[in-house]
C-alpha atoms as a PDB file:
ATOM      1  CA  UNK A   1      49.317  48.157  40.700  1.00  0.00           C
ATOM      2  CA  UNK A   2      47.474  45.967  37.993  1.00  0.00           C
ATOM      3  CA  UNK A   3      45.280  48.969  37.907  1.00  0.00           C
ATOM      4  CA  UNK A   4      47.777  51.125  37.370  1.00  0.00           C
ATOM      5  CA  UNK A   5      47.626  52.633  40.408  1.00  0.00           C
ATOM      6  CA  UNK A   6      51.269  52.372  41.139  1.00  0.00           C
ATOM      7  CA  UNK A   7      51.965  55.392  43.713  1.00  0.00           C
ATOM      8  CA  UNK A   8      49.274  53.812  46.020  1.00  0.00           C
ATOM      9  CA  UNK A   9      51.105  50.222  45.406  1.00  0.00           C
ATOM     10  CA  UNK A  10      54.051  51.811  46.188  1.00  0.00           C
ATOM     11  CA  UNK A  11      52.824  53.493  49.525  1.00  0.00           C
ATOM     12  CA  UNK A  12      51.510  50.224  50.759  1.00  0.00           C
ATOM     13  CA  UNK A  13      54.483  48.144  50.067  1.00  0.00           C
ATOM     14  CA  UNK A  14      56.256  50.245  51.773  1.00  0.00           C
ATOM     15  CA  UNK A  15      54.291  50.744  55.027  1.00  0.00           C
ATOM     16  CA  UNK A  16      54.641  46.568  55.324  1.00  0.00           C
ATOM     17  CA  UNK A  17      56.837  45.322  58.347  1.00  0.00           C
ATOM     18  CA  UNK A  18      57.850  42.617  55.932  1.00  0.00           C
ATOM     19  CA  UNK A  19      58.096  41.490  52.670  1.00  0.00           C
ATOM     20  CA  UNK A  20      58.342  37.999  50.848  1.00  0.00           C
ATOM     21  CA  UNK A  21      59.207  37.123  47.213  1.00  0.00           C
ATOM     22  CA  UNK A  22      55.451  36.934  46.997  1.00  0.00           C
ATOM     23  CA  UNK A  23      54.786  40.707  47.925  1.00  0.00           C
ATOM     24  CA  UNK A  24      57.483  41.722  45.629  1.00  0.00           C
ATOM     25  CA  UNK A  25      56.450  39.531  42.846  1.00  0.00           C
ATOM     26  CA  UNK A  26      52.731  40.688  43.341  1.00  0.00           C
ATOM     27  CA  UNK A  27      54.195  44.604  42.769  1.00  0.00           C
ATOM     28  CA  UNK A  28      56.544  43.493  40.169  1.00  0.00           C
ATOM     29  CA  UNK A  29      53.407  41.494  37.900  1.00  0.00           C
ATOM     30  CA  UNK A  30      51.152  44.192  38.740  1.00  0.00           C
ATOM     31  CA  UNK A  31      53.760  47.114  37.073  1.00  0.00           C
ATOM     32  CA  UNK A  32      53.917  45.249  33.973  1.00  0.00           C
ATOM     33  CA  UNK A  33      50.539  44.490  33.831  1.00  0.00           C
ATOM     34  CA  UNK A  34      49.942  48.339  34.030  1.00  0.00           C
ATOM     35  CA  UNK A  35      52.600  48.694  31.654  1.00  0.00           C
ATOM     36  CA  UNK A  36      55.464  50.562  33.548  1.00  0.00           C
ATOM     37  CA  UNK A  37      57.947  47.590  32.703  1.00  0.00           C
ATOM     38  CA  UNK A  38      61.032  50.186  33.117  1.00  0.00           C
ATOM     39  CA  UNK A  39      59.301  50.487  37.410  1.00  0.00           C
ATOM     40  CA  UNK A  40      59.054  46.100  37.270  1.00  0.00           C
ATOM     41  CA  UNK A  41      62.992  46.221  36.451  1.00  0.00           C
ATOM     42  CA  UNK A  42      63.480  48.797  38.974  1.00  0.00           C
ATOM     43  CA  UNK A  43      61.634  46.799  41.607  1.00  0.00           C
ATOM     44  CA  UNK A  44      63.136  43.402  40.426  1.00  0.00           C
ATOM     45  CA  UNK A  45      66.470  45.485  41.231  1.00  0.00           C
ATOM     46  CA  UNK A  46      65.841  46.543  44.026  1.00  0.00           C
ATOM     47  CA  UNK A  47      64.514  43.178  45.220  1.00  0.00           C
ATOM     48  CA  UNK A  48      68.029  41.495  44.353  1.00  0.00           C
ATOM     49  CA  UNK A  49      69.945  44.377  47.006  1.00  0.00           C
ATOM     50  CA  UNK A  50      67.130  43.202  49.467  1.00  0.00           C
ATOM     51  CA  UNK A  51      68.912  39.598  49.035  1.00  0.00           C
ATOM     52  CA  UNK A  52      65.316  38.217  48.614  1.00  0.00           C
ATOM     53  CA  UNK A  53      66.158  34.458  47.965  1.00  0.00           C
ATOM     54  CA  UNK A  54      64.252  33.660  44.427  1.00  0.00           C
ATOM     55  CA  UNK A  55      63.096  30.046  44.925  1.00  0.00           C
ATOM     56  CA  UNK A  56      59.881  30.554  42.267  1.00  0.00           C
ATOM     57  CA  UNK A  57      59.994  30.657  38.843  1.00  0.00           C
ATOM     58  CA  UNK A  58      57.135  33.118  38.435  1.00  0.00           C
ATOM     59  CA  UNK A  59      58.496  36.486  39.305  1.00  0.00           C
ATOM     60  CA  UNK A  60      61.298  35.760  36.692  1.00  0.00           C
ATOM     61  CA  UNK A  61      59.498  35.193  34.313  1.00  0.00           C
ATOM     62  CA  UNK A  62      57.707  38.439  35.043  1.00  0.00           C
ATOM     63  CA  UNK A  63      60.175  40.210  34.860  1.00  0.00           C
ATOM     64  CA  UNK A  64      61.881  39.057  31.234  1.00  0.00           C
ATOM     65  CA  UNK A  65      58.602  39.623  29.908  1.00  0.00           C
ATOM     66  CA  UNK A  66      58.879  43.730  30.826  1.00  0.00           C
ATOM     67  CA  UNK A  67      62.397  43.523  29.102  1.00  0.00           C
ATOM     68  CA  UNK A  68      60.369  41.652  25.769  1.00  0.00           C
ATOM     69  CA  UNK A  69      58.206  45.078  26.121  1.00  0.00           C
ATOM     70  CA  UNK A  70      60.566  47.573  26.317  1.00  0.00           C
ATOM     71  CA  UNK A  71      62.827  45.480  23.553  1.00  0.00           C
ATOM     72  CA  UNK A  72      65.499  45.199  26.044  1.00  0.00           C
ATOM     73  CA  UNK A  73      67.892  42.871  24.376  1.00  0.00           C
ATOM     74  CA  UNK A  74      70.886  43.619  26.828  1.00  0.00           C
ATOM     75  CA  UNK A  75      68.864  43.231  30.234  1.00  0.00           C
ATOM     76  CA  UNK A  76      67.195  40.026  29.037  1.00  0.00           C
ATOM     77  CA  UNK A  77      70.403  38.237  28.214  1.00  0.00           C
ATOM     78  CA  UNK A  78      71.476  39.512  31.450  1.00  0.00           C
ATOM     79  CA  UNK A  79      68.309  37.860  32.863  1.00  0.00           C
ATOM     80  CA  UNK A  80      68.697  34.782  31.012  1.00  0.00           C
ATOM     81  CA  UNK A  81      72.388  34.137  32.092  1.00  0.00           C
ATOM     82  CA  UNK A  82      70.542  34.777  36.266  1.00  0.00           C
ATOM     83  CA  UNK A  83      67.847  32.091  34.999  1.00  0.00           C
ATOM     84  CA  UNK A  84      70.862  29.993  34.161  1.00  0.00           C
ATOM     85  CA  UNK A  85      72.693  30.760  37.143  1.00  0.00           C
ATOM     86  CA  UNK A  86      69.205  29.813  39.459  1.00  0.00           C
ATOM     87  CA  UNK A  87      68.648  26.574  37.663  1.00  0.00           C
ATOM     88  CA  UNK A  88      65.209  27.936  36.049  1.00  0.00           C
ATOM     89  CA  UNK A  89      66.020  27.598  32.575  1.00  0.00           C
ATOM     90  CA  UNK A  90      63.960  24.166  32.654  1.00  0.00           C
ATOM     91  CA  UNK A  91      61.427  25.837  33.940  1.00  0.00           C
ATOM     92  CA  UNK A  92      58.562  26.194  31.214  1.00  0.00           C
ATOM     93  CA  UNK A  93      57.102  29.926  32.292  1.00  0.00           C
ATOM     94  CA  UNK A  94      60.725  30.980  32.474  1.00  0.00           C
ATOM     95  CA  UNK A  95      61.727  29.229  29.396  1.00  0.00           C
ATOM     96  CA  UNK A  96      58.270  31.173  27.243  1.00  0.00           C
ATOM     97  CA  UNK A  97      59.269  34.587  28.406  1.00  0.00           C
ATOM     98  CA  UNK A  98      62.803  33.834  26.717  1.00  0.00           C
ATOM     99  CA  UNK A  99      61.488  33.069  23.572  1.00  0.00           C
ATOM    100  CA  UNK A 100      58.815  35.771  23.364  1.00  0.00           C
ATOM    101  CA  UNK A 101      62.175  38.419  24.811  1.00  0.00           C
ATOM    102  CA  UNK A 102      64.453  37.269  22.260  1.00  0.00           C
ATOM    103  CA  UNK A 103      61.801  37.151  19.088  1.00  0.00           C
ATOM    104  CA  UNK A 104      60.050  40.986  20.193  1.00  0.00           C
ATOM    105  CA  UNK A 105      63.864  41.889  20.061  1.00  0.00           C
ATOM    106  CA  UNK A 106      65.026  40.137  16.624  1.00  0.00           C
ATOM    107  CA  UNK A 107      67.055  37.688  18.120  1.00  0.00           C
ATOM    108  CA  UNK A 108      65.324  34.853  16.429  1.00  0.00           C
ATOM    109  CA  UNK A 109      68.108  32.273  16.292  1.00  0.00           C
ATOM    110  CA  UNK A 110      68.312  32.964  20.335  1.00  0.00           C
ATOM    111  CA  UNK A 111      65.026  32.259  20.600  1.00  0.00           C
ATOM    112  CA  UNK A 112      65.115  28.886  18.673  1.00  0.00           C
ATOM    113  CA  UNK A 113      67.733  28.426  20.971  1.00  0.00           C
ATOM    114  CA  UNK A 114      65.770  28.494  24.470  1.00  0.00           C
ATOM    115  CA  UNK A 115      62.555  27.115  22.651  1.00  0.00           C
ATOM    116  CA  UNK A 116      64.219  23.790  21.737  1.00  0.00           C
ATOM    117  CA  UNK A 117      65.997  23.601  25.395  1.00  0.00           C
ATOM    118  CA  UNK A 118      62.456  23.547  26.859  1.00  0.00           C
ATOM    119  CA  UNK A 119      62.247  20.255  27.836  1.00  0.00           C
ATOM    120  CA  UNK A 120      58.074  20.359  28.474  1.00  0.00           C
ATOM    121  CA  UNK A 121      56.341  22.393  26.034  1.00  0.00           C
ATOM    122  CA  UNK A 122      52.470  24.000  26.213  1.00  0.00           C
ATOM    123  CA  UNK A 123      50.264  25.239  23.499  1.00  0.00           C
ATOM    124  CA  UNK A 124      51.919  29.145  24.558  1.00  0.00           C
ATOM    125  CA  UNK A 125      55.759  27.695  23.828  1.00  0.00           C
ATOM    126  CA  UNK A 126      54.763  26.670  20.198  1.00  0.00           C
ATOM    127  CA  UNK A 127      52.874  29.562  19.304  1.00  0.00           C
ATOM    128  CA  UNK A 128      55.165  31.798  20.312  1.00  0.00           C
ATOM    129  CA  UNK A 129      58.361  30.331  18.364  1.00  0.00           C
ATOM    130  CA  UNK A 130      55.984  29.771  15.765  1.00  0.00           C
ATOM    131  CA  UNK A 131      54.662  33.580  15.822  1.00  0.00           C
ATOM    132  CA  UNK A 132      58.293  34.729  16.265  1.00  0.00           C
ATOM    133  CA  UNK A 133      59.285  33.058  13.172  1.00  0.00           C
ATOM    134  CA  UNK A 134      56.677  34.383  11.413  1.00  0.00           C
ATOM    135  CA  UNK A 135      57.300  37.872  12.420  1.00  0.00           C
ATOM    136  CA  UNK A 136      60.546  37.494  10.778  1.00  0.00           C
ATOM    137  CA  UNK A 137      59.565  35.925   7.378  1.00  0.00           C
ATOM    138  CA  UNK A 138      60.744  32.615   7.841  1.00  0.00           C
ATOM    139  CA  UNK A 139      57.963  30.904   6.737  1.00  0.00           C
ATOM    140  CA  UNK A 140      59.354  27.671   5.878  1.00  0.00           C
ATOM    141  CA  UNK A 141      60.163  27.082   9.916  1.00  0.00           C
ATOM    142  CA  UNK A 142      56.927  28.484  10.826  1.00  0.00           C
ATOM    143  CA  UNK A 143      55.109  25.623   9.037  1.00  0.00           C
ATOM    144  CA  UNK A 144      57.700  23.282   9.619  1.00  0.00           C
ATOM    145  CA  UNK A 145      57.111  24.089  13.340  1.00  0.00           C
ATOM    146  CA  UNK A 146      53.250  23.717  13.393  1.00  0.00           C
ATOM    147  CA  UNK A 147      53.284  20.011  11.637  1.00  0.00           C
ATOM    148  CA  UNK A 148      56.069  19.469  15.001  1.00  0.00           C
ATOM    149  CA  UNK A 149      53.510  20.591  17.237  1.00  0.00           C
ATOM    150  CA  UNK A 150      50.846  18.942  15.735  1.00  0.00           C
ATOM    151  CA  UNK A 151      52.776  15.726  15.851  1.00  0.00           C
ATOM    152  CA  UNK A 152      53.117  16.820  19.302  1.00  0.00           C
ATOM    153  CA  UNK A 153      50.043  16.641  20.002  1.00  0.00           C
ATOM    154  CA  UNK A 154      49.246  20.344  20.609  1.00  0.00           C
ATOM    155  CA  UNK A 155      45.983  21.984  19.646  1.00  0.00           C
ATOM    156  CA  UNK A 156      46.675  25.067  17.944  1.00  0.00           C
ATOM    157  CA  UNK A 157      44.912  28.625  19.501  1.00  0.00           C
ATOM    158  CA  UNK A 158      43.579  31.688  17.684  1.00  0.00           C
ATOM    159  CA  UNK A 159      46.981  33.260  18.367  1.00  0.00           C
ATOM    160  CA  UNK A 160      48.722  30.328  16.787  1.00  0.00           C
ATOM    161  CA  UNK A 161      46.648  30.906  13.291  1.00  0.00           C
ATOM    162  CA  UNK A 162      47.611  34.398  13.041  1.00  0.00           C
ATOM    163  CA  UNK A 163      51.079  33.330  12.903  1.00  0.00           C
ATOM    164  CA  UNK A 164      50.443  30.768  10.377  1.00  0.00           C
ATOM    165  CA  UNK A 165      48.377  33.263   8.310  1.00  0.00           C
ATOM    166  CA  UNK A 166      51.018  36.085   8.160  1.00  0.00           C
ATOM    167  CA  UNK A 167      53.768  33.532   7.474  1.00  0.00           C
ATOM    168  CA  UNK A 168      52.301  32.657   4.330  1.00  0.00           C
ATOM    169  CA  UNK A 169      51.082  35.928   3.410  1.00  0.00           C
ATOM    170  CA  UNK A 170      54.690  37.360   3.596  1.00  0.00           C
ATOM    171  CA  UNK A 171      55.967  34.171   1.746  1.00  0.00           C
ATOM    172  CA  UNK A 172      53.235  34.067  -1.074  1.00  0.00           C
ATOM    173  CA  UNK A 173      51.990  30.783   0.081  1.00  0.00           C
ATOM    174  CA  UNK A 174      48.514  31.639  -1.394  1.00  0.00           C
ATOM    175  CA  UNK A 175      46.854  27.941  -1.187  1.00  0.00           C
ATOM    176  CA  UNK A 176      48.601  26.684   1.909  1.00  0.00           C
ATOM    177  CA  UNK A 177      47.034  29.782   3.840  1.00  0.00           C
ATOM    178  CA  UNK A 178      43.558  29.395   2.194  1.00  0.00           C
ATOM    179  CA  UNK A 179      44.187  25.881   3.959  1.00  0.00           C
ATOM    180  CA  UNK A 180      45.234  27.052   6.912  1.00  0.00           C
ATOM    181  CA  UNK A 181      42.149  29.996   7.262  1.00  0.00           C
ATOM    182  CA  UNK A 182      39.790  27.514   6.520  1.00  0.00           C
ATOM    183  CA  UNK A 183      41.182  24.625   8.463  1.00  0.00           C
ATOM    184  CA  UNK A 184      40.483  26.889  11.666  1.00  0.00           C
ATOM    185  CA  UNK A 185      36.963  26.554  12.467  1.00  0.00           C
ATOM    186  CA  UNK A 186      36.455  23.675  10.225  1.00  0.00           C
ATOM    187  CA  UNK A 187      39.291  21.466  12.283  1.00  0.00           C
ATOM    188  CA  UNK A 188      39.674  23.169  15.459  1.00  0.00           C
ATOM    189  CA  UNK A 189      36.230  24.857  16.325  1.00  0.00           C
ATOM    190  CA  UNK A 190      38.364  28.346  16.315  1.00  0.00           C
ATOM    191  CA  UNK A 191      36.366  31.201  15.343  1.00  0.00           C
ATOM    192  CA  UNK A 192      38.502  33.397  12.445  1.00  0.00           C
ATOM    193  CA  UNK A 193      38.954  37.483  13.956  1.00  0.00           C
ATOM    194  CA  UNK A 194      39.763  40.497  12.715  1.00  0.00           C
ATOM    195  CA  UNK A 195      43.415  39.700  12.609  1.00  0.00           C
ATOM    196  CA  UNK A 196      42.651  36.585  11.356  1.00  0.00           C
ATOM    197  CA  UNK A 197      40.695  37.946   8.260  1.00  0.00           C
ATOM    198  CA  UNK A 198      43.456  41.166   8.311  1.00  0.00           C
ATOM    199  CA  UNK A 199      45.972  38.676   7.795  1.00  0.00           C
ATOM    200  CA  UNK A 200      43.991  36.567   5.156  1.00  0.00           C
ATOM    201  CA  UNK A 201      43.222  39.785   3.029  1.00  0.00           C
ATOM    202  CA  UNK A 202      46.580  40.473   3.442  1.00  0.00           C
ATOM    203  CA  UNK A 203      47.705  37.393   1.520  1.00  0.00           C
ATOM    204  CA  UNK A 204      45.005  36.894  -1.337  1.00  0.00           C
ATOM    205  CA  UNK A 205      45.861  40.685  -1.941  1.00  0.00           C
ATOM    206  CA  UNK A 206      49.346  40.373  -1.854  1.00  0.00           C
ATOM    207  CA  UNK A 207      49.427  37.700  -4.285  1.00  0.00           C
ATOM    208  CA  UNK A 208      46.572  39.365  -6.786  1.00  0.00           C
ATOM    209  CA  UNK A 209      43.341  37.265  -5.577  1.00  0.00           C
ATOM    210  CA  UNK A 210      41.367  40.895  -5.488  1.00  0.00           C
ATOM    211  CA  UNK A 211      38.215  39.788  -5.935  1.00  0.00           C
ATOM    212  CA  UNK A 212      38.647  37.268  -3.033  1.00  0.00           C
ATOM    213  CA  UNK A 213      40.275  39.633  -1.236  1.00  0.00           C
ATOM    214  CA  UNK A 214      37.049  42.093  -1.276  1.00  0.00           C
END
């Protein structure tokens, strides 16, 4: 299935005599990983009429993050209020595919929402409030956000810094993101890439620095 050989998945699933949570969640990650996320719903689905008890996080979280691809705002509430219902909303894999659902389908404030219920937070939960945030010009919160996860202790990723970049190019925040670009290597041994120096031009262009910009 991760190979996006789904009809011979399919076929082999089901010629099994049995099937756990773990063989569903194994053809549920491996549709979305091939990118049929409307086939992982279907499966997930299906697996609930099966009455397949869900005592693992994992195949939840799979599952909200095919509704963040398709921009299904409807079905991931739906699966938020069943991660509520389960108990999983503590859970941090569960809690990540929430935010990232919820920011790819401009519910920012949601997102906020679940990202600040997260009781234990990884590098992946910060950047991707903070990239959310970003996406939708709130720059202010974006940087706001990485001095809380720095006082977190956190060490920001190359995903993280692509956030930070575009915030300030959309906000005109010419010196703070000069900061930030340089800050990456120089501070945290990340290597700037193409989206890095896209979003970089971006901003010195944006605000008239042509000459830097080229």
């Amino acid at each position: 299935a991760s190979n996006g050989c789904t009809d011979e998945a399919i076929d082999l699933f089901r010629s099994m005599p049995a099937r756990s949570l773990f063989t569903w969640t194994a053809l549920i990650s491996g549709f979305v990983k091939a990118g049929n996320n409307t086939g992982a719903v279907g499966l997930f689905v299906e697996m609930r009429r099966d009455g397949v008890r869900i005592d693992d996080a994992f195949v939840l979280a799979t599952v909200v993050g095919g509704a963040a691809d398709l921009a299904a705002l409807v079905l991931g509430r739906q699966l938020h209020g069943f991660a509520l219902r389960l108990g999983f909303l503590s859970s941090m894999i569960v809690g990540n595919a929430l935010v990232d659902m919820y920011s790819k389908c401009s519910d920012i404030h949601s997102a906020r929402e679940v990202f600040e219920g997260i009781t234990v937070r990884d590098v992946i939960s910060w950047t991707t409030i903070l990239v959310g945030e970003a996406q939708h010009g709130r720059a202010e919160e974006v940087l706001a956000l990485y001095d809380r996860m720095l006082l977190a202790g956190m060490k920001p990723n190359e995903v993280t810094f692509v956030g930070l970049i575009y915030a300030c190019s959309h906000a005109g925040l010419v010196q703070k993101g000069r900061q930030i670009f340089y800050s990456m290597k120089r501070e945290y041994g990340v290597k700037p890439g193409l989206r890095h120096y896209t979003c970089y031009v971006d901003l010195l262009s944006r605000s008239g620095y042509l000459s830097e910009a080229e």
